[in-house]
PDB file of N, CA and C in Angstrom:
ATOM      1  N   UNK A   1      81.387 209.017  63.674  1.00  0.00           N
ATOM      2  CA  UNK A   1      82.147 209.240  64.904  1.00  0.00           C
ATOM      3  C   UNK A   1      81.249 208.901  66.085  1.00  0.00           C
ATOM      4  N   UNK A   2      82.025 208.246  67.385  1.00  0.00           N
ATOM      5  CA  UNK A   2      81.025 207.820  68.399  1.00  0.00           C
ATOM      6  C   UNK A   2      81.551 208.513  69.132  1.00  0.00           C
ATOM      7  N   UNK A   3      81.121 208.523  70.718  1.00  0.00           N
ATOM      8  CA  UNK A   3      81.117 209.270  72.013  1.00  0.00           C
ATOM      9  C   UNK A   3      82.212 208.630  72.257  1.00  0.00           C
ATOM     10  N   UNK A   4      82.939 209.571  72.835  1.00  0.00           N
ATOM     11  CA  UNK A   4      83.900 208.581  73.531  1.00  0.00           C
ATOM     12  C   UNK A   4      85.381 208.502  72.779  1.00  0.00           C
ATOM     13  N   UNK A   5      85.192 208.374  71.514  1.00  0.00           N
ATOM     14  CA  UNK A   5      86.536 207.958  70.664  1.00  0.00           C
ATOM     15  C   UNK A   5      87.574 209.207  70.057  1.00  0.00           C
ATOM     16  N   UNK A   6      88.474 209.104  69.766  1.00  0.00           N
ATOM     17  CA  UNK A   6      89.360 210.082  69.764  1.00  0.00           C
ATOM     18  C   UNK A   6      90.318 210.208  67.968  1.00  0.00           C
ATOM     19  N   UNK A   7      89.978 210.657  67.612  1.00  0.00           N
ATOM     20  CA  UNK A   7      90.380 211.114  65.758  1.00  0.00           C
ATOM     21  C   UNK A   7      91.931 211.732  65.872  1.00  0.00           C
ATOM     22  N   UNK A   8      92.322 211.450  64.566  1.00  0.00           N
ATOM     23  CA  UNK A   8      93.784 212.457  64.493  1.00  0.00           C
ATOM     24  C   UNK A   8      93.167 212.512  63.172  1.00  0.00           C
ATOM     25  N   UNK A   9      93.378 213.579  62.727  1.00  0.00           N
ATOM     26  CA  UNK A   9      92.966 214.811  61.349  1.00  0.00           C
ATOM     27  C   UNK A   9      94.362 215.147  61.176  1.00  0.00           C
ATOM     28  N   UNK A  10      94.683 214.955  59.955  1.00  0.00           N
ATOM     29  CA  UNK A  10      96.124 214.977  59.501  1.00  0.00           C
ATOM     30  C   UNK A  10      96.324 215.689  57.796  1.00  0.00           C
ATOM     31  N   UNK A  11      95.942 217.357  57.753  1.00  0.00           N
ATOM     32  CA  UNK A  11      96.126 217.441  55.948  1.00  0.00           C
ATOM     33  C   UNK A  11      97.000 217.478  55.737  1.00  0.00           C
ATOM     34  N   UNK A  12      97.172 217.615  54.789  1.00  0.00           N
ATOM     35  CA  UNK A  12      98.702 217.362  53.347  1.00  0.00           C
ATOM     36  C   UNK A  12      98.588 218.178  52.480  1.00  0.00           C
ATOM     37  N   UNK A  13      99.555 219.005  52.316  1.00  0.00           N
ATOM     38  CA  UNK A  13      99.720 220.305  50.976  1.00  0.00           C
ATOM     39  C   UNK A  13     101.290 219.655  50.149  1.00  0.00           C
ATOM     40  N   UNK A  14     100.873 220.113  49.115  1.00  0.00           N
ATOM     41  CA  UNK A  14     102.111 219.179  48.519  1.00  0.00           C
ATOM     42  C   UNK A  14     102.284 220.018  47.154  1.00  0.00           C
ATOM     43  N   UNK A  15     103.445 220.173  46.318  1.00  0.00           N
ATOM     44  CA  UNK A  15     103.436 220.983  45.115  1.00  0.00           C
ATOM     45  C   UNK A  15     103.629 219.901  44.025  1.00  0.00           C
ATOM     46  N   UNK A  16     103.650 218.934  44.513  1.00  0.00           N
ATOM     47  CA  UNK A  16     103.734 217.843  43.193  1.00  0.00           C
ATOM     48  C   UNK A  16     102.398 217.417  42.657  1.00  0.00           C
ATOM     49  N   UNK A  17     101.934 216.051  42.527  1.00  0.00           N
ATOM     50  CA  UNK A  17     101.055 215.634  41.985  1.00  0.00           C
ATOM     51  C   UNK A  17     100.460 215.033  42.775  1.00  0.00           C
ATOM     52  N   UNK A  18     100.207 214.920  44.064  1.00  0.00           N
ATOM     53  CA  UNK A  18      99.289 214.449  45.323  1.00  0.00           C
ATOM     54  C   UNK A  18      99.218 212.833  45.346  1.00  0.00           C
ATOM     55  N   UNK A  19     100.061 212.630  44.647  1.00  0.00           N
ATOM     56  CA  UNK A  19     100.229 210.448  44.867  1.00  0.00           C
ATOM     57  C   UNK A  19     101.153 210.637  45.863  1.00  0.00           C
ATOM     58  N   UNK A  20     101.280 209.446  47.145  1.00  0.00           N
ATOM     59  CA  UNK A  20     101.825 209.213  48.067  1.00  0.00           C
ATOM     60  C   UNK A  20     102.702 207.658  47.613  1.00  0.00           C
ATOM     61  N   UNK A  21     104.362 207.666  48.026  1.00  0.00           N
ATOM     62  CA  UNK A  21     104.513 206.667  48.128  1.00  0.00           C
ATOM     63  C   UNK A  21     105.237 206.639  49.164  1.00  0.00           C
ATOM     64  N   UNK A  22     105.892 205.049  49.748  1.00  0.00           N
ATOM     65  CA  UNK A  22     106.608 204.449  50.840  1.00  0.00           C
ATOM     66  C   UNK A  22     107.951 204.939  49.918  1.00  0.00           C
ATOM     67  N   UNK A  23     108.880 205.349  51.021  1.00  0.00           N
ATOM     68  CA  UNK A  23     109.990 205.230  51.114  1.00  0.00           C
ATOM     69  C   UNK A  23     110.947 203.737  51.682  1.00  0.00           C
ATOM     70  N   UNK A  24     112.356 203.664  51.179  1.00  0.00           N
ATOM     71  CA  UNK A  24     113.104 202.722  51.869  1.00  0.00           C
ATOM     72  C   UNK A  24     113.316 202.637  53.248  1.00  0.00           C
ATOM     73  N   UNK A  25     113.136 204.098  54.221  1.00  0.00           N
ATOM     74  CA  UNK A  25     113.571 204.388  55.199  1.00  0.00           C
ATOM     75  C   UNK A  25     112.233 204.105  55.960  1.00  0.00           C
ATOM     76  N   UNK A  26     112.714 203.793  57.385  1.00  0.00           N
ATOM     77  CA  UNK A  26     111.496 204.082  58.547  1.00  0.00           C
ATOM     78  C   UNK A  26     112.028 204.308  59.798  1.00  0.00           C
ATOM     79  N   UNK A  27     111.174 205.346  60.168  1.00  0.00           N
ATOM     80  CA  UNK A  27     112.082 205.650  61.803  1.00  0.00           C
ATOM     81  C   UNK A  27     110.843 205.785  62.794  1.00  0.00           C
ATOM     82  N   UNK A  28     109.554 205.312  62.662  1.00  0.00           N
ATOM     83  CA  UNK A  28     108.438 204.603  63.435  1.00  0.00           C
ATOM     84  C   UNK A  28     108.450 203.170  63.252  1.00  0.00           C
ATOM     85  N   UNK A  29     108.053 202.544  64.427  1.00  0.00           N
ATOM     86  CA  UNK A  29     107.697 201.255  64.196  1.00  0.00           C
ATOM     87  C   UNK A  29     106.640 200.930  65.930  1.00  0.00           C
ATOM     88  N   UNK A  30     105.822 199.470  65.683  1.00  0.00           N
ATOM     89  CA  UNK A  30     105.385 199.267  66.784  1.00  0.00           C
ATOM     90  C   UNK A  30     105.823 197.556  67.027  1.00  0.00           C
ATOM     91  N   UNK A  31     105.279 197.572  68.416  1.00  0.00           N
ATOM     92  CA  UNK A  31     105.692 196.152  68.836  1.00  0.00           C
ATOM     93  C   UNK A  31     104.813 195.241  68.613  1.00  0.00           C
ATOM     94  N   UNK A  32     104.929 194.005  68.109  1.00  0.00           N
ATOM     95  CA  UNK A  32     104.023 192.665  67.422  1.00  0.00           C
ATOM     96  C   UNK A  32     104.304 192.293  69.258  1.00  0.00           C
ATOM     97  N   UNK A  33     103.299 192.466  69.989  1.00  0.00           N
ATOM     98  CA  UNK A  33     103.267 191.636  71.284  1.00  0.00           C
ATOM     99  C   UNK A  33     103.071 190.140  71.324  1.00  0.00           C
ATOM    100  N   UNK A  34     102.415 189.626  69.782  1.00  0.00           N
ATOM    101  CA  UNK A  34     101.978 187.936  70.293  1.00  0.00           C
ATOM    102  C   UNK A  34     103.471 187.431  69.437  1.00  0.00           C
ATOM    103  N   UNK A  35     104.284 188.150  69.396  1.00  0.00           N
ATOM    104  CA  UNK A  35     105.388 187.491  68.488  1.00  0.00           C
ATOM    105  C   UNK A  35     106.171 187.082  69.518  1.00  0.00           C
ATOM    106  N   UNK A  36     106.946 185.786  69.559  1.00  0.00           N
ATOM    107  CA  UNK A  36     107.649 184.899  71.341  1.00  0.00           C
ATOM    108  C   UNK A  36     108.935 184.482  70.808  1.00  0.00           C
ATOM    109  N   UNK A  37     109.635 184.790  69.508  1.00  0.00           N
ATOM    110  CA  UNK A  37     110.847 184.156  69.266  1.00  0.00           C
ATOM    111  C   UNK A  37     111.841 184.322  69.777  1.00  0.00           C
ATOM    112  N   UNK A  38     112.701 183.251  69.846  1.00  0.00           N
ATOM    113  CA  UNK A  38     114.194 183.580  70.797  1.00  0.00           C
ATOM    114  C   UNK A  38     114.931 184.676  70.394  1.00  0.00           C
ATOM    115  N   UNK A  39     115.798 185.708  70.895  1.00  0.00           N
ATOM    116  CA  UNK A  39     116.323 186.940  70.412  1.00  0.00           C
ATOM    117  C   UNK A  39     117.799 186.366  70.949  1.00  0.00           C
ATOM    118  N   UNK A  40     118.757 187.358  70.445  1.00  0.00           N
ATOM    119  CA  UNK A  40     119.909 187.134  71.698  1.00  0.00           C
ATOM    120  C   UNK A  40     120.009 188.430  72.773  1.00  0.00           C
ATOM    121  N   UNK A  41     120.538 188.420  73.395  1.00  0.00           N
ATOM    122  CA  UNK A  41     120.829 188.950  74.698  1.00  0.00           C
ATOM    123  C   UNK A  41     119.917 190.564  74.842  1.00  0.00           C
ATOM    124  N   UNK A  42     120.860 190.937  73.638  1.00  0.00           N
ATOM    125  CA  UNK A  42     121.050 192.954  73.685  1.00  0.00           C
ATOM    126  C   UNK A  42     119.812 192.589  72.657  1.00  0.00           C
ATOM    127  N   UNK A  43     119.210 192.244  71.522  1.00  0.00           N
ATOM    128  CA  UNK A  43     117.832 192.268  70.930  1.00  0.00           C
ATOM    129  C   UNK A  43     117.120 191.950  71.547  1.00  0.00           C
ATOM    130  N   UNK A  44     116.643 191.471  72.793  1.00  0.00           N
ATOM    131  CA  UNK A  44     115.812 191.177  73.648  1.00  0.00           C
ATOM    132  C   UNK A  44     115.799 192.339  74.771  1.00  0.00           C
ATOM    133  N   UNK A  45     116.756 192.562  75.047  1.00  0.00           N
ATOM    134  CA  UNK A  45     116.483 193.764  76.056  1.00  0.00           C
ATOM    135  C   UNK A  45     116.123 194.975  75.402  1.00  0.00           C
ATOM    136  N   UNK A  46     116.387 195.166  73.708  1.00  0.00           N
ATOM    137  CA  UNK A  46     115.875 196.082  73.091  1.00  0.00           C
ATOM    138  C   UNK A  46     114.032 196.226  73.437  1.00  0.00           C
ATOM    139  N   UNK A  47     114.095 194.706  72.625  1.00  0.00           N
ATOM    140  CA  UNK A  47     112.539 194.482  72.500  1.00  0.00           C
ATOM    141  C   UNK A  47     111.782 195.073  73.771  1.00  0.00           C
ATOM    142  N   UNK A  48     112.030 194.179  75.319  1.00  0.00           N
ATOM    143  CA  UNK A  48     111.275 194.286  75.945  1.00  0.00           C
ATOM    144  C   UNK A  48     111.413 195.517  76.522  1.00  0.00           C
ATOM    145  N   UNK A  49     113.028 196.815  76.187  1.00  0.00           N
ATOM    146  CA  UNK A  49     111.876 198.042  76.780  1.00  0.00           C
ATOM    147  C   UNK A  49     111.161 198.943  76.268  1.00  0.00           C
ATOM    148  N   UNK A  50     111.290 198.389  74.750  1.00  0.00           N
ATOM    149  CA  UNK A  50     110.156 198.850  74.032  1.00  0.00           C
ATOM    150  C   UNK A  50     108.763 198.672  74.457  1.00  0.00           C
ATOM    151  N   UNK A  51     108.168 196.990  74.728  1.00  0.00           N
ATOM    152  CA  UNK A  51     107.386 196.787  74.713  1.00  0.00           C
ATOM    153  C   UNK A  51     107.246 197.287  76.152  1.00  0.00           C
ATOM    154  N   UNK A  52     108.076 197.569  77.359  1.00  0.00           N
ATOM    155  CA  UNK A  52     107.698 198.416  78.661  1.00  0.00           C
ATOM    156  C   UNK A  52     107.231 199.926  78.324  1.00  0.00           C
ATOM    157  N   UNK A  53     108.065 200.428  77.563  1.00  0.00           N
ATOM    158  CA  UNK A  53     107.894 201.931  77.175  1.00  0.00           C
ATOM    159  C   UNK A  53     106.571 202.014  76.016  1.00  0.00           C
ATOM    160  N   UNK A  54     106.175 201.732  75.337  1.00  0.00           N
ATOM    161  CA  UNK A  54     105.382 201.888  74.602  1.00  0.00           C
ATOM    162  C   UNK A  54     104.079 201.113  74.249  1.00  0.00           C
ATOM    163  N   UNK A  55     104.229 199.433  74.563  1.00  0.00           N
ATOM    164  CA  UNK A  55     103.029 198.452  74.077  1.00  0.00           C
ATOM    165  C   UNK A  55     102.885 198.642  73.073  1.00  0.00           C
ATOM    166  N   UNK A  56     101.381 198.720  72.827  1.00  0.00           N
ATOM    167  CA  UNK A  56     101.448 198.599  71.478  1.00  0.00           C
ATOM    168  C   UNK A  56     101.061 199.998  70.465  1.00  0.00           C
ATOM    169  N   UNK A  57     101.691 200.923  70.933  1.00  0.00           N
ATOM    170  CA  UNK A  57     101.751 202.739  70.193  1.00  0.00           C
ATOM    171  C   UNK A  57     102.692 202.410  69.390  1.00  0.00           C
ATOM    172  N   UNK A  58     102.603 203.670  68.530  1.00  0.00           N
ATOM    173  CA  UNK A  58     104.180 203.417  67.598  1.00  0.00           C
ATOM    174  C   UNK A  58     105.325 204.276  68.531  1.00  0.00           C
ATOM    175  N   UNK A  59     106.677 204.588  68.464  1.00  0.00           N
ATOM    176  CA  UNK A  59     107.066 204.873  68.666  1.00  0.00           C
ATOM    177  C   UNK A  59     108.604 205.183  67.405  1.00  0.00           C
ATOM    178  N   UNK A  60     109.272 205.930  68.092  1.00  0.00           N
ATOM    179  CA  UNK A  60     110.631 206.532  67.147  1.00  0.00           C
ATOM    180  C   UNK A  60     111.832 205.780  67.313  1.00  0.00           C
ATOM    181  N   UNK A  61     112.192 205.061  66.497  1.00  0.00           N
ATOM    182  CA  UNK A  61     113.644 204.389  67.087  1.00  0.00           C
ATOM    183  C   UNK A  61     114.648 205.369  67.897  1.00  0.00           C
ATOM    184  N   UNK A  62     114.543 206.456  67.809  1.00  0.00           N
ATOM    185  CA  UNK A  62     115.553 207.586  68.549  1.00  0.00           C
ATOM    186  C   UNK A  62     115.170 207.432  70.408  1.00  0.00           C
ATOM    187  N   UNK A  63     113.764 207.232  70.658  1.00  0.00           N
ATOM    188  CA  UNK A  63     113.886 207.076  71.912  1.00  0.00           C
ATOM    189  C   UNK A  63     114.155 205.763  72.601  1.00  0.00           C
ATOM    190  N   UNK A  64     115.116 205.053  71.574  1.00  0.00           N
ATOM    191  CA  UNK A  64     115.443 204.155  72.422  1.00  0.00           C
ATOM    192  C   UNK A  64     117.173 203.928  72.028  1.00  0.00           C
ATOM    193  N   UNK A  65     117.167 205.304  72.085  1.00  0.00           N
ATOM    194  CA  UNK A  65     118.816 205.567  71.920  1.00  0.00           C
ATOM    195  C   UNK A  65     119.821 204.870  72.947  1.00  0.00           C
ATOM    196  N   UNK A  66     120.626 204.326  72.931  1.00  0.00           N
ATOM    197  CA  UNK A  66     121.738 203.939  74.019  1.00  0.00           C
ATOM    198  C   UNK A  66     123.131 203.593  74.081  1.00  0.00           C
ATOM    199  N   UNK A  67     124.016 204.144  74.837  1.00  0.00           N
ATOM    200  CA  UNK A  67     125.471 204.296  74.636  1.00  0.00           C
ATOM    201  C   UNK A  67     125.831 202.598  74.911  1.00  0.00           C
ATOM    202  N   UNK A  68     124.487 201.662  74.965  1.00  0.00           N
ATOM    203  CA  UNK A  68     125.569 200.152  75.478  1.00  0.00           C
ATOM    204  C   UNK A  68     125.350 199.288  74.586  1.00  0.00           C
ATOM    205  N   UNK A  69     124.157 199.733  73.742  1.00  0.00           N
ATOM    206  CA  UNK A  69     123.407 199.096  72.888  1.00  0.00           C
ATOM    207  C   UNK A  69     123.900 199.329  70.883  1.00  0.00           C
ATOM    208  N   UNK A  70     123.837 198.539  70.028  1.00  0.00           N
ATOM    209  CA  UNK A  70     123.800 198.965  68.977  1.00  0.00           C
ATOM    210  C   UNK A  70     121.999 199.017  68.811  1.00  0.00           C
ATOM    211  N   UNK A  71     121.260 200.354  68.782  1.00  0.00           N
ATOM    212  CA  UNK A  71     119.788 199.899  68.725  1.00  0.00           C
ATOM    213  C   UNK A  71     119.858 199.828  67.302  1.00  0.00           C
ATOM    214  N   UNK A  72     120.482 199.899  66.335  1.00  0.00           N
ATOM    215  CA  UNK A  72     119.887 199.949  64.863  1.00  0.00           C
ATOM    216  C   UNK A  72     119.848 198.675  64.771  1.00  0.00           C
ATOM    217  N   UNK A  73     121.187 197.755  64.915  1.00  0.00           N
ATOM    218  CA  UNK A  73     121.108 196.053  64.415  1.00  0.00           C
ATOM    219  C   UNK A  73     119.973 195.529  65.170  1.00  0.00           C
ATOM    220  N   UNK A  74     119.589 196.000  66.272  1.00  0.00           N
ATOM    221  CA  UNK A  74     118.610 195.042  67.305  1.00  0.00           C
ATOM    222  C   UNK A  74     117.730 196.183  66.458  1.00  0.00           C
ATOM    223  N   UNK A  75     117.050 197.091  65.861  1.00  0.00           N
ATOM    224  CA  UNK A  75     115.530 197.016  65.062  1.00  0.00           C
ATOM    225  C   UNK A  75     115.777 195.833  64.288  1.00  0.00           C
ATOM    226  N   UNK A  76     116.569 196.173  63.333  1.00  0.00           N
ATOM    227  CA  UNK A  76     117.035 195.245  61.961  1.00  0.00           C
ATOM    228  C   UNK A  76     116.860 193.629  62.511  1.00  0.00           C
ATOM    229  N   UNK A  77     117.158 193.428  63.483  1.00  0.00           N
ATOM    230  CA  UNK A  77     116.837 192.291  63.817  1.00  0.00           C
ATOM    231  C   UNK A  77     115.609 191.898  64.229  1.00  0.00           C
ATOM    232  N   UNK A  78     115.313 192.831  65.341  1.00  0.00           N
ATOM    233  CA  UNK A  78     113.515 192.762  65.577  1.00  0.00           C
ATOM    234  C   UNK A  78     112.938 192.863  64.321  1.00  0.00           C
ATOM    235  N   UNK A  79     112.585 193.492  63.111  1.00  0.00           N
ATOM    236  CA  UNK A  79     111.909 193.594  62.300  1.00  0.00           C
ATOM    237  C   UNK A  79     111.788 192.223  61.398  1.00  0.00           C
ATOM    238  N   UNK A  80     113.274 191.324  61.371  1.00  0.00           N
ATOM    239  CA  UNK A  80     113.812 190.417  60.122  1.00  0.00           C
ATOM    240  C   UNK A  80     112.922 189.053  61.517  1.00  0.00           C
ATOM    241  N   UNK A  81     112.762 189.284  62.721  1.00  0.00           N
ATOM    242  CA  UNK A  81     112.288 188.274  63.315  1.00  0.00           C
ATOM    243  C   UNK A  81     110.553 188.227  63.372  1.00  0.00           C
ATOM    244  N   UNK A  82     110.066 189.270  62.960  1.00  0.00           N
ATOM    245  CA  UNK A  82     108.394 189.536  63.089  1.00  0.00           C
ATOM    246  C   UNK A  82     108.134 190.480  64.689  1.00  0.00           C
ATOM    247  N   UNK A  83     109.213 191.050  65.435  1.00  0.00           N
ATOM    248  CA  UNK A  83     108.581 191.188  66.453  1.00  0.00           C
ATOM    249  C   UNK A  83     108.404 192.849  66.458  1.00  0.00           C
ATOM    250  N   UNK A  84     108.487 193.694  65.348  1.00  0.00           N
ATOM    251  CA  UNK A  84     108.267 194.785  65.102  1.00  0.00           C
ATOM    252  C   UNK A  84     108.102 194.753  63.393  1.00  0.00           C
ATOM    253  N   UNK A  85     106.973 195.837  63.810  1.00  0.00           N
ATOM    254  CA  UNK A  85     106.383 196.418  62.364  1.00  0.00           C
ATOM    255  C   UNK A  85     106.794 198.162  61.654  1.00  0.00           C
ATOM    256  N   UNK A  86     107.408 198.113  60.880  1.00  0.00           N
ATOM    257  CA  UNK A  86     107.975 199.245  60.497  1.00  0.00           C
ATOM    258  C   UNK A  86     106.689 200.440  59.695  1.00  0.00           C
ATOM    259  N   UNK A  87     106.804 201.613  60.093  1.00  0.00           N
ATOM    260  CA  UNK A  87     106.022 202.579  59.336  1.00  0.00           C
ATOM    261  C   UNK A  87     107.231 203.593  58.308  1.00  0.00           C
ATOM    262  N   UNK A  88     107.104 202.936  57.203  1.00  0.00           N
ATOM    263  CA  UNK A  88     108.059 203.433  56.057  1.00  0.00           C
ATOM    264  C   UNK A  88     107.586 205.044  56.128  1.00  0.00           C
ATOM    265  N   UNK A  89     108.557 205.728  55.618  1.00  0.00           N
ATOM    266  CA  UNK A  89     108.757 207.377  55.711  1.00  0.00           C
ATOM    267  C   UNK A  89     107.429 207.933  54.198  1.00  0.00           C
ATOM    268  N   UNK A  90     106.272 208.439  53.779  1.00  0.00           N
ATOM    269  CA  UNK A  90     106.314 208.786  53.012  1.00  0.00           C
ATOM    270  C   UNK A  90     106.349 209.657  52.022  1.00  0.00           C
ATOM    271  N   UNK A  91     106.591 209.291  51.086  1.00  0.00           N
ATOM    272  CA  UNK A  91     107.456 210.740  50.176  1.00  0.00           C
ATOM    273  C   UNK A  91     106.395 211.149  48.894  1.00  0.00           C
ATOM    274  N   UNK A  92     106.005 212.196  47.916  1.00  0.00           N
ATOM    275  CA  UNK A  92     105.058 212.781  47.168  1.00  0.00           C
ATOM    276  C   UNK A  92     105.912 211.788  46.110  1.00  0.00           C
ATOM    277  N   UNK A  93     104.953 211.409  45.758  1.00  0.00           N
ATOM    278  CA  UNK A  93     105.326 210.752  44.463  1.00  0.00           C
ATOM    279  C   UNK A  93     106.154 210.703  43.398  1.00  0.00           C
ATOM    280  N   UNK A  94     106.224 212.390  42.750  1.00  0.00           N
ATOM    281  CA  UNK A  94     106.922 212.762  41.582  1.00  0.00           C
ATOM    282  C   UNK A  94     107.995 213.390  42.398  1.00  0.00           C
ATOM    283  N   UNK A  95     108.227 213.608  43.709  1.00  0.00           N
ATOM    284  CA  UNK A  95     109.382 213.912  44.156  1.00  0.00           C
ATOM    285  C   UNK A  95     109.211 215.572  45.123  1.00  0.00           C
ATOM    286  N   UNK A  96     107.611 215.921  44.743  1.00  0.00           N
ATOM    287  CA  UNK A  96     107.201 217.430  45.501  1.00  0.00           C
ATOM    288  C   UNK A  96     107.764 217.429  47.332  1.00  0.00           C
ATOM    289  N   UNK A  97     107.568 218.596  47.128  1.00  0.00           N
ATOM    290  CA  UNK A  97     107.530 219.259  48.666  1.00  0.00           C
ATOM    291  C   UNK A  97     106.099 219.175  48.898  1.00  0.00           C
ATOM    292  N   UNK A  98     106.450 218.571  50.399  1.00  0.00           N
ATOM    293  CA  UNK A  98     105.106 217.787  51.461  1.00  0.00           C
ATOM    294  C   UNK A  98     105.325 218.829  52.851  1.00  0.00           C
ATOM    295  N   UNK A  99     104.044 219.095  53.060  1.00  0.00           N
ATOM    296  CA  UNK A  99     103.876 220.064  54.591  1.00  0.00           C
ATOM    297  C   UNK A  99     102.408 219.261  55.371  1.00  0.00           C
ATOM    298  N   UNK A 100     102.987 219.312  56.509  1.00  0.00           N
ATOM    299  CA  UNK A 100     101.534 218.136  56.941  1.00  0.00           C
ATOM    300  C   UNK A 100     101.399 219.055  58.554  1.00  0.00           C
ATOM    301  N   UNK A 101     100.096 219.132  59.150  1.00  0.00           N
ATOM    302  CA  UNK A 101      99.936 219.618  60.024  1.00  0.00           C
ATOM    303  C   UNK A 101      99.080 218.458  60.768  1.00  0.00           C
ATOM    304  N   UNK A 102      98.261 218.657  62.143  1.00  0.00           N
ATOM    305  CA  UNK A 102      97.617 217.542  62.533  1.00  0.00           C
ATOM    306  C   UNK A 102      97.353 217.994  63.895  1.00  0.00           C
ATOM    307  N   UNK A 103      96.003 217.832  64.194  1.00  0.00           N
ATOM    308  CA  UNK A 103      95.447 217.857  65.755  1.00  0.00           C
ATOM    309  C   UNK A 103      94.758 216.448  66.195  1.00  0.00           C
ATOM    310  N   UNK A 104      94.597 216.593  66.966  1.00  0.00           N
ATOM    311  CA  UNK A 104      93.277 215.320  67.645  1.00  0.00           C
ATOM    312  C   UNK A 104      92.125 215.973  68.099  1.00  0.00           C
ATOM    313  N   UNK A 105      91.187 215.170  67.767  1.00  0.00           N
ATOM    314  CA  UNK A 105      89.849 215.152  68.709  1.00  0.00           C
ATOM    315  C   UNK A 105      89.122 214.354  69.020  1.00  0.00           C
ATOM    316  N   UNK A 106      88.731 214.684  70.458  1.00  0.00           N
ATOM    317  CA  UNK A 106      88.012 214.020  71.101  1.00  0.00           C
ATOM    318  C   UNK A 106      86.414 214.407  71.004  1.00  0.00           C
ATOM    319  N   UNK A 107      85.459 213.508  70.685  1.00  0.00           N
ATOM    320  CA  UNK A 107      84.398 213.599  70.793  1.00  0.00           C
ATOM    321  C   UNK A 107      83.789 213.216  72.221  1.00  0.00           C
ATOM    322  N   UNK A 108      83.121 214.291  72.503  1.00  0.00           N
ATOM    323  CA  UNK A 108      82.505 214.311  74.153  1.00  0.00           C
ATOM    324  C   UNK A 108      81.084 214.309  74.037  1.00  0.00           C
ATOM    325  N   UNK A 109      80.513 214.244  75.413  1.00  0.00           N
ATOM    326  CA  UNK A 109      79.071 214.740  75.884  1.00  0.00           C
ATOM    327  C   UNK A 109      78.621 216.142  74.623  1.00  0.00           C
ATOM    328  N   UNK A 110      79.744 217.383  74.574  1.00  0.00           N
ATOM    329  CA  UNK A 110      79.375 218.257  74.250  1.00  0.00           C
ATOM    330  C   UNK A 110      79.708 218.481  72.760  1.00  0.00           C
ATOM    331  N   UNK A 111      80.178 217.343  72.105  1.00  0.00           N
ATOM    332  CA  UNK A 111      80.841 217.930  70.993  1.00  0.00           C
ATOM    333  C   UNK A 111      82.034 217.603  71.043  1.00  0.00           C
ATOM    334  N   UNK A 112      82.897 217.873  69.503  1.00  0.00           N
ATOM    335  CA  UNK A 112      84.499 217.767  69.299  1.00  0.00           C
ATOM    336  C   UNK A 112      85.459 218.278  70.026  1.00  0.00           C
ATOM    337  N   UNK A 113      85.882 218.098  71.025  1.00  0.00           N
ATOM    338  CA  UNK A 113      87.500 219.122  71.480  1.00  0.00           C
ATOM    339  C   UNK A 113      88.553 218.437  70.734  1.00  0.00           C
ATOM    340  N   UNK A 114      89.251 220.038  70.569  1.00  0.00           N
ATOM    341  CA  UNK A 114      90.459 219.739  69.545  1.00  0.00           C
ATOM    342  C   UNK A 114      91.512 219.257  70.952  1.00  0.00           C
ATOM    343  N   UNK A 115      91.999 218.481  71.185  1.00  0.00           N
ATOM    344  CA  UNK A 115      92.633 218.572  72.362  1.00  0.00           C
ATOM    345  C   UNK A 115      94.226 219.268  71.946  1.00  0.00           C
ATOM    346  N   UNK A 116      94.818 219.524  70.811  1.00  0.00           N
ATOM    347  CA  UNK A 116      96.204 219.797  70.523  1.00  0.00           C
ATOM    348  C   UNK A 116      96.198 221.233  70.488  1.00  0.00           C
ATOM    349  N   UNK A 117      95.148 222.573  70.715  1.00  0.00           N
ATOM    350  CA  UNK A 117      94.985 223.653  70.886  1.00  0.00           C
ATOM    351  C   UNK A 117      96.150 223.921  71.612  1.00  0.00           C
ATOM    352  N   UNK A 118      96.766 225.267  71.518  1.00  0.00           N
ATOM    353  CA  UNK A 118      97.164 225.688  72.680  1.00  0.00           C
ATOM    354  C   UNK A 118      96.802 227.626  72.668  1.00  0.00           C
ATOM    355  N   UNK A 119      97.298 227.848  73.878  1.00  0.00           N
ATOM    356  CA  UNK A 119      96.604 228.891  74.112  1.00  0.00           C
ATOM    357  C   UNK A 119      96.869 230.020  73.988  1.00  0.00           C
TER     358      UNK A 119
END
């Protein structure tokens, strides 16, 4: 760990057999910024307020919910064009119950702060 950089610590308790796999489903994804292909109209205005709202973080297809938009066909389309990368859901292998918790830290001058504390 260096000065300066910032960790996410993420455990996993699980009652199955501790293998991880991908699911069919994904409801993260991020934006491929060097990807330039033609979209049509409403998949392009998807794209770019993704890429306004987020760059290159992942984000939830839910916050880019909209009453004018179909956003599911415009992922499905962003994804089938290269201009988004999907983070598949994952599930315990043999089928167990998964519990996951997770903070960040930042390494400082003084040491680790957990920054996700609260008080």
């Amino acid at each position: 760990m260096n000065l300066g950089e910032t960790y996410a610590v993420e455990p996993f308790a699980t009652d199955g057999n501790g293998t991880v796999r991908s699911s069919p489903e994904s409801y993260i994804f991020a934006n491929v910024l060097s990807n330039k292909k033609k979209l049509d109209r409403l998949t392009s205005q998807v794209r770019n307020a993704a890429r306004r709202k987020f760059g290159t973080h992942p984000w939830a297809a839910r916050w880019l919910s909209s009453s004018r938009v179909d956003v599911t066909a415009a992922l499905h389309a962003l994804l089938k064009a290269g201009a988004i990368r999907s983070y598949p859901v994952l599930i315990e292998g043999k089928g167990g119950m998964v519990s996951q918790f997770e903070h960040s830290l930042f390494i400082g001058e003084s040491g680790a702060t957990v920054t996700t504390l609260r008080d």
